[in-house]
Protein backbone atom coordinates (compact mmCIF):
# COMPACT_ATOMS: atom_id res chain seq x y z
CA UNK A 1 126.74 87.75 81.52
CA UNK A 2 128.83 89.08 84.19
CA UNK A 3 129.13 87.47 87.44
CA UNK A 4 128.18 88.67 90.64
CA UNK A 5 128.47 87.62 94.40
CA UNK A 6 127.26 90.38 96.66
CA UNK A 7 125.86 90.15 100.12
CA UNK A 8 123.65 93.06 101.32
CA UNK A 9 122.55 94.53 104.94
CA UNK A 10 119.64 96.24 104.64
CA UNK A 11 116.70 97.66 106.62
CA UNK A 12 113.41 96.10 106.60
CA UNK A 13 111.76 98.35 104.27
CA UNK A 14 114.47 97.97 101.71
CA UNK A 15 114.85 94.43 102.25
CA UNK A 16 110.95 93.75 101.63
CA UNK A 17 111.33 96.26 98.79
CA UNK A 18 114.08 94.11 97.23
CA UNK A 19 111.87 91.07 97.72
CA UNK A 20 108.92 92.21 96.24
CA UNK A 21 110.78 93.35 92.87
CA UNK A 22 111.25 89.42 92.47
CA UNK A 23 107.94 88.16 93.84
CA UNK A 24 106.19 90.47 91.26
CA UNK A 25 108.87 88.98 88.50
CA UNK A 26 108.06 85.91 89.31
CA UNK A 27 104.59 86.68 89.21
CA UNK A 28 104.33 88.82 86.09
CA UNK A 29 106.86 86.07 84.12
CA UNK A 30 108.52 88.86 83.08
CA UNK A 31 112.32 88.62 83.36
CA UNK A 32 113.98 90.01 86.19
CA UNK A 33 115.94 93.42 86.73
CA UNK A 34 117.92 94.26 89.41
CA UNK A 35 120.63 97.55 90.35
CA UNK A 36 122.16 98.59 93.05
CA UNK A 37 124.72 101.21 93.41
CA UNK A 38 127.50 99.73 91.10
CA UNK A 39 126.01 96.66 89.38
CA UNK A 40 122.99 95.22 87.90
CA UNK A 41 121.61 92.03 86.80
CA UNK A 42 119.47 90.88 83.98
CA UNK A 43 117.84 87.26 84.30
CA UNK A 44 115.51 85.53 82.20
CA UNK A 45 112.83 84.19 83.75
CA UNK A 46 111.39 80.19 83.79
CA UNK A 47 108.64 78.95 85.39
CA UNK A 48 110.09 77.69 88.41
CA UNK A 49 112.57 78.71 90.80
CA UNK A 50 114.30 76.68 93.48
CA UNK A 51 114.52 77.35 96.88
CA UNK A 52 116.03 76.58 99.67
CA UNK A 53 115.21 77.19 103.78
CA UNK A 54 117.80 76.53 106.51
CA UNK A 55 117.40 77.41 109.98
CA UNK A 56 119.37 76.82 113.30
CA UNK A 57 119.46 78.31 116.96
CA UNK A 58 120.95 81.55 115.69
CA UNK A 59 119.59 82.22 112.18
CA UNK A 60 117.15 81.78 109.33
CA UNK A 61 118.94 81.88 105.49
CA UNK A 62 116.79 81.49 102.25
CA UNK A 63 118.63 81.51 99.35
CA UNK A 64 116.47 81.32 95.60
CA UNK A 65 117.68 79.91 92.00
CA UNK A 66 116.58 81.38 89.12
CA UNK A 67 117.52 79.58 86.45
């Protein structure tokens, strides 16, 4: 598989948009599919997922392994 390490801005519809393609791969156990304008990711899909929640003063960042 190729590697990939892309940040993204996007709007709040997108964003939720982009977050509910995984939620319902997670949910479905199907395996995931992403795209975006010039790359795309396949990712089998296990039955758990890690996750990880930091916040400070300025900012919230959740990140998610899929392994």
């Amino acid at each position: 598989m190729t590697e990939i390490d892309r940040q993204f801005v996007m709007d709040s519809e997108d964003a939720a948009e982009f977050l509910r393609n995984i939620a319902d791969s997670l949910d479905e156990g199907e395996d995931l599919k992403l795209d975006g304008d010039d790359w795309k990711i396949f990712q089998p899909m296990s039955d758990e997922a890690a996750m990880r929640v930091f916040s400070d003063e300025e900012s919230l960042e959740i990140s998610l392994r899929i392994d």
